[in-house]
Protein backbone atom coordinates (compact mmCIF):
# COMPACT_ATOMS: atom_id res chain seq x y z
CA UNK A 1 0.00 0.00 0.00
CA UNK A 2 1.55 3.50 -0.97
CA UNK A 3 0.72 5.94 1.64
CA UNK A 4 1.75 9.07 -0.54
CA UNK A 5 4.09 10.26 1.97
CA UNK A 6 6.79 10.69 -0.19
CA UNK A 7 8.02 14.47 -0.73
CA UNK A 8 5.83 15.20 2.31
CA UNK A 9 7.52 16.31 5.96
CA UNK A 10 6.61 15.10 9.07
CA UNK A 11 8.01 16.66 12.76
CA UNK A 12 8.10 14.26 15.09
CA UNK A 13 8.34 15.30 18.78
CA UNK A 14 10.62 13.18 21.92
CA UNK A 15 12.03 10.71 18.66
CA UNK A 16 15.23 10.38 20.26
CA UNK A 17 14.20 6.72 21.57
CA UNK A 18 11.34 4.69 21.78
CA UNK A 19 7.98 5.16 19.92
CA UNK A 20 8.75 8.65 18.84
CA UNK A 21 12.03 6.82 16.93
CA UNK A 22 10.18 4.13 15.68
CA UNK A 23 7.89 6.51 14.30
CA UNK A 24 10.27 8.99 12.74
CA UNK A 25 12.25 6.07 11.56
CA UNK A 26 8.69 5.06 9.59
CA UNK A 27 7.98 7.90 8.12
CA UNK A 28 11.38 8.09 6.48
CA UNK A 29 11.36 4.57 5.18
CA UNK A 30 7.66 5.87 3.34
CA UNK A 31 9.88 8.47 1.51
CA UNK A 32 9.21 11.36 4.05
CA UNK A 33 11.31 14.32 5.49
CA UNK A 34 11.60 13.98 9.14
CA UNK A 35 12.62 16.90 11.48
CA UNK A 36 12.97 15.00 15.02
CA UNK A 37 13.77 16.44 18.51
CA UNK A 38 14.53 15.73 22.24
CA UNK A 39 16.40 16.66 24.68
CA UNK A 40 19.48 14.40 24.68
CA UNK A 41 21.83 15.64 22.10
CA UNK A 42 23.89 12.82 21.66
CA UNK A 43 21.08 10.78 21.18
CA UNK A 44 18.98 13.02 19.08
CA UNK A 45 21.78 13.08 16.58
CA UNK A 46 22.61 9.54 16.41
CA UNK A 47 19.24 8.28 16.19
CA UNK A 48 19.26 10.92 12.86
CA UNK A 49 22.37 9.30 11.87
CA UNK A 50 20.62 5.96 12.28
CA UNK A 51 17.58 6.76 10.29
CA UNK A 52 19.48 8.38 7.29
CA UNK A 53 21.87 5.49 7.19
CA UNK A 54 18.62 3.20 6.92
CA UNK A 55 16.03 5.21 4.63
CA UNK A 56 18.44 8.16 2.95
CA UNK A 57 15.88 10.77 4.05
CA UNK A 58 16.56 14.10 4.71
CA UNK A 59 16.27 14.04 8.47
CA UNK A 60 16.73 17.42 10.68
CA UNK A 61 17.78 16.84 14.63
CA UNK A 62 16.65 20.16 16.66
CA UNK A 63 17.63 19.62 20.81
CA UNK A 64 14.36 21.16 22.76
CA UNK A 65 12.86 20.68 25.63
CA UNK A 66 8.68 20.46 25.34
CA UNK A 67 8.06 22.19 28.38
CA UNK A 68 9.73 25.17 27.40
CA UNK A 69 7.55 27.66 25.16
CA UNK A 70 10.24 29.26 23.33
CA UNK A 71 11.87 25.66 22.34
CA UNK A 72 8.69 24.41 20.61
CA UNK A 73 8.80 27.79 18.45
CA UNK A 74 12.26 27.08 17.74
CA UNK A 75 11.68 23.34 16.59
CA UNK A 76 8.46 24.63 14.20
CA UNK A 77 10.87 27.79 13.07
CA UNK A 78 13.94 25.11 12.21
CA UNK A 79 11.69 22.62 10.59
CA UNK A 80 10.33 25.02 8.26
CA UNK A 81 12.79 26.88 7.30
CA UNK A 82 14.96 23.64 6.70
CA UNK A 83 11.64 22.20 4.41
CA UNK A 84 9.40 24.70 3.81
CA UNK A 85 5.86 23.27 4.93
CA UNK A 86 4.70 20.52 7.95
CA UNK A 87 2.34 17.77 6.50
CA UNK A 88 2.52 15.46 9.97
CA UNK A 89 2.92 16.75 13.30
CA UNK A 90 3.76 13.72 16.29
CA UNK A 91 2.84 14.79 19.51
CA UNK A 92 4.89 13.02 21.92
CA UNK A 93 6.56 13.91 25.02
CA UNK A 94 8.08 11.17 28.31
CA UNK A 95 5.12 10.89 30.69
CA UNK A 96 5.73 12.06 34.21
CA UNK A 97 6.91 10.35 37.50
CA UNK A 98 3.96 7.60 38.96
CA UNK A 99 2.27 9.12 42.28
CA UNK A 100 -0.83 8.82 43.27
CA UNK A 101 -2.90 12.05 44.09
CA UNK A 102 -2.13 12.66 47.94
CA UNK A 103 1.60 11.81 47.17
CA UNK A 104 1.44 14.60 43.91
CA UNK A 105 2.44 18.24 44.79
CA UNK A 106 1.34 21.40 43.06
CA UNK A 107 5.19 21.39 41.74
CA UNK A 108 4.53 17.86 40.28
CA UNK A 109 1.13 18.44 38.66
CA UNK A 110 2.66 22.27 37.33
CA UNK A 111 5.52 19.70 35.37
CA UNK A 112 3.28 17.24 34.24
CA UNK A 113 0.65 19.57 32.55
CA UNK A 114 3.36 21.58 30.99
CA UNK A 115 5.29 18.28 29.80
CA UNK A 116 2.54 16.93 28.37
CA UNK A 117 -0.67 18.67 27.85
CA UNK A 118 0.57 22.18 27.60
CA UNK A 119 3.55 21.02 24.91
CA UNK A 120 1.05 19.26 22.80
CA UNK A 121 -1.12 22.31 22.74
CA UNK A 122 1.87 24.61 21.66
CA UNK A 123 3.09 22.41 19.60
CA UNK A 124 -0.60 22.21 17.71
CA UNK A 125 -0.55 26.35 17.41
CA UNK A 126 2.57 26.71 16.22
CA UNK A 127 1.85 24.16 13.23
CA UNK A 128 -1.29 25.17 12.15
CA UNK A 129 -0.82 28.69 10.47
CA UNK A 130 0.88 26.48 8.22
CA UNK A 131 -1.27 23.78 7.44
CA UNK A 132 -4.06 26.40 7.10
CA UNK A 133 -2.07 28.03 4.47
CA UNK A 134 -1.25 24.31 2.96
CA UNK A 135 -4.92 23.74 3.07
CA UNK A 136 -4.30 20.03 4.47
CA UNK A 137 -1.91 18.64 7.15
CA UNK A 138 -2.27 15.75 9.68
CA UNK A 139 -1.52 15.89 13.64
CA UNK A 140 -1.59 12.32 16.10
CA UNK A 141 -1.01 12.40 19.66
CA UNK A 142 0.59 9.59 21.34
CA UNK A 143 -1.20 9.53 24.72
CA UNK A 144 -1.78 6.08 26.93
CA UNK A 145 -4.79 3.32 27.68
CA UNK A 146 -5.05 5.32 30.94
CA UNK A 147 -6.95 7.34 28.64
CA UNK A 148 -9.61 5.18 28.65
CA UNK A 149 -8.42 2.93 31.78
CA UNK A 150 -6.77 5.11 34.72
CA UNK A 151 -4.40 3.92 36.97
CA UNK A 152 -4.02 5.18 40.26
CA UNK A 153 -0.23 5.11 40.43
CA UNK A 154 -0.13 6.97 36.81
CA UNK A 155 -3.04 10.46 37.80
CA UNK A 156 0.30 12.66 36.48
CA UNK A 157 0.18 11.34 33.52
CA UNK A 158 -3.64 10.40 33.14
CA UNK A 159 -5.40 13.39 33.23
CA UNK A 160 -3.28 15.69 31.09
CA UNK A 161 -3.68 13.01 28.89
CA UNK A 162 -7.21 13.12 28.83
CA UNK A 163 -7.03 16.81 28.20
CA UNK A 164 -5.40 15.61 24.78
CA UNK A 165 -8.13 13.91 23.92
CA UNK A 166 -10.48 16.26 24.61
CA UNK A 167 -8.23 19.24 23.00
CA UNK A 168 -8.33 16.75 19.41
CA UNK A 169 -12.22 15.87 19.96
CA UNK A 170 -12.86 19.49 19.59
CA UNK A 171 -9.18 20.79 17.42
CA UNK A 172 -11.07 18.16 14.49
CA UNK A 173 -14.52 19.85 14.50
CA UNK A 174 -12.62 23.20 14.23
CA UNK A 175 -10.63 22.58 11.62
CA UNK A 176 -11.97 19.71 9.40
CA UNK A 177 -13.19 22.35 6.87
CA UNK A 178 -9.49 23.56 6.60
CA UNK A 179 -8.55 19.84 5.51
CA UNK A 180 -6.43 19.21 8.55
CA UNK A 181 -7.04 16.00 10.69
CA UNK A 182 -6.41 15.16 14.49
CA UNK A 183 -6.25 11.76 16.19
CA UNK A 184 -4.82 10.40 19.18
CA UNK A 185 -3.47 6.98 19.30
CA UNK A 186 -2.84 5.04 22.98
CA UNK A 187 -0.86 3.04 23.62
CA UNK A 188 -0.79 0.06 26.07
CA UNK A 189 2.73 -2.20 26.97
CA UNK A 190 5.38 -1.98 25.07
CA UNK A 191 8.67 -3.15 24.92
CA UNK A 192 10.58 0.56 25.16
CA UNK A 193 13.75 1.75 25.92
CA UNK A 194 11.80 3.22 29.36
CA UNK A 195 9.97 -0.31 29.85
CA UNK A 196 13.12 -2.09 29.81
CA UNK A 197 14.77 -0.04 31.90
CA UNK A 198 12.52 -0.34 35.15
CA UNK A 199 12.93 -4.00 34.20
CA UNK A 200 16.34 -3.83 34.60
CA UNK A 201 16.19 -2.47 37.76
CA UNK A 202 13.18 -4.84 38.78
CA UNK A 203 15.31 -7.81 37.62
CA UNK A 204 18.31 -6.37 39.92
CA UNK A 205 15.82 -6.51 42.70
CA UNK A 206 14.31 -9.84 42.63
CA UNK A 207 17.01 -11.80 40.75
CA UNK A 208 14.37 -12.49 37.56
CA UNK A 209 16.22 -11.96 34.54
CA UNK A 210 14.74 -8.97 32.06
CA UNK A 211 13.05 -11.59 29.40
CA UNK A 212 11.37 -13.46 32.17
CA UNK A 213 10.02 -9.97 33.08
CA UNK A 214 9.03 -8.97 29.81
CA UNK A 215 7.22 -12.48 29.87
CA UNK A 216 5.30 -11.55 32.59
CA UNK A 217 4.22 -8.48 31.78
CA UNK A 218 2.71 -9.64 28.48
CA UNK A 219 0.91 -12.32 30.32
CA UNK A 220 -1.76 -9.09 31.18
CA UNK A 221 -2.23 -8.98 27.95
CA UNK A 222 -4.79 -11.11 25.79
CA UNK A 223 -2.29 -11.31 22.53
CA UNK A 224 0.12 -12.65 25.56
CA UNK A 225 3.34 -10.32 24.74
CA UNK A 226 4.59 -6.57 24.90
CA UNK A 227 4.26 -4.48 21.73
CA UNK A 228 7.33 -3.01 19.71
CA UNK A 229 7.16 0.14 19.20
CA UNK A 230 7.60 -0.25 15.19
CA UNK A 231 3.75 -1.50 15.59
CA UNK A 232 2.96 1.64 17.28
CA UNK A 233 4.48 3.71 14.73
CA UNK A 234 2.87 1.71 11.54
CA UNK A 235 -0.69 2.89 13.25
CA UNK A 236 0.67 6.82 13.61
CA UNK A 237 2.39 6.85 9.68
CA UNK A 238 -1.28 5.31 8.61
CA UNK A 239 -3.44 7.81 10.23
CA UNK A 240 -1.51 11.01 9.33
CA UNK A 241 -1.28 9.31 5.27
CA UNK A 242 -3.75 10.02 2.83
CA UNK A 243 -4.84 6.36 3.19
CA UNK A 244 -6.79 7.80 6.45
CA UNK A 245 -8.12 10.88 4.79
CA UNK A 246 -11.47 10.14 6.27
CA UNK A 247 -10.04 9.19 9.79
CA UNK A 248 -10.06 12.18 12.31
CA UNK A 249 -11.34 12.84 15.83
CA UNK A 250 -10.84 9.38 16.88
CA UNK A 251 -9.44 7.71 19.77
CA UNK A 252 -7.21 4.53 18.70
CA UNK A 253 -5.63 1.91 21.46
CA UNK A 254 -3.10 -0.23 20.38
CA UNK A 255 -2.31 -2.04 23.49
CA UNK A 256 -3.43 -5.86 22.01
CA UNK A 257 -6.43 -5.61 23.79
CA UNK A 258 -5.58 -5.10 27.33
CA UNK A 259 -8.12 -2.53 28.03
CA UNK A 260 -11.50 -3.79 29.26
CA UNK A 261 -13.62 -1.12 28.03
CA UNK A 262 -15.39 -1.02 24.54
């Protein structure tokens, strides 16, 4: 299936690792331009290395931190003036520490709106003058199935999360006449760079080795296993393709059927 991407650009937010890489990585291999960014600057710029090396796309690497206003400008600003227009915009961003309410302090819930709510919103009004002048342009939001299941360990990173949802419910009514779609797409386990990680360190604690732990977490799971994050990021490069040109304001989990709710 050609998904018309190619010639077309696509910014992809926190693609230094994970499912913001996989996706980034995805949209170059369909013949896109990719402007990525993250923090990290040694890993920004190798994971652009990496994806050149394995799609020869044009890929730009721009260091910002999402919680800062004046970096999101600066990652819209770079990525057009290094391609000229914005067909995709990824909203991503690392979800906040796990507390539950009493434990979460007016300092924690200030971060976690502004990591992840508030840099998804910027994000979204710095990109659309342009699609509005393109007539056309696609945004996703990778969010979480706490969207639709919450956890009360994960209320940081639930409810901003929610107000995603909402914001793209409401961002797709706006501006469907101007041709320019939003969807959010929520994810369940997956076998990330993050994931394996607090294995690690859960493995150091009980003596389990990682893969035993990555067995047991996708026992939860009806398909019985973890996703990879390259089958989070086929989902994303569909919906913001002009194979999903009749796809917007919806709500997508791809977490192999974990959540209970319809």
């Amino acid at each position: 299936m050609d998904l018309e991407l190619r010639g077309k650009v696509a910014l992809v937010a926190a693609a230094s690792k994970g499912m913001g890489k996989a996706t980034a990585k995805r949209f170059a291999q369909e013949g896109a331009s990719v402007a990525i960014c993250a923090r990290g600057q040694e890993a920004l710029e190798a994971t652009a290395s990496e994806i050149r090396q394995a799609s020869g796309a044009e890929v730009l690497a721009v260091q910002a931190d999402l919680s800062v206003d004046s970096d999101i400008h600066h990652v819209v600003e770079s990525t057009l003036a290094q391609f000229g227009r914005i067909d995709a915009l990824v909203c991503n961003a690392g979800g906040p520490p796990a507390l539950r309410f009493e434990n979460a302090t007016e300092r924690d819930w200030s971060h976690a709106l502004d990591l992840t709510l508030h840099s998804t919103m910027r994000l979204v009004r710095q990109a659309l003058p342009t699609m509005r002048e393109q007539r056309g342009g696609s945004i996703a939001a990778i969010t979480s199935t706490t969207v639709q299941e919450p956890s009360n360990d994960l209320i940081l990173s639930t409810v901003p999360r929610l107000g995603i949802a909402g914001l793209f419910k409401a961002l797709s009514k706006e501006y469907g006449p101007a041709g320019i779609r939003f969807n959010v797409v929520s994810p369940g386990g997956f076998r990330t760079d993050r994931s394996v990680e607090l294995m690690e360190k859960r493995a150091h604690e009980t003596g389990q080795s990682v893969e035993e732990l990555v067995l047991e977490a996708g026992m939860g799971v009806p398909l019985r296993r973890l996703g990879e994050p390259d089958e989070i990021a086929d989902v994303i490069v569909f919906l913001c393709s002009a194979r999903a040109s009749y796809v917007t304001g919806t709500l997508i989990a791809v977490d192999g059927g974990r959540v209970h709710g319809l």
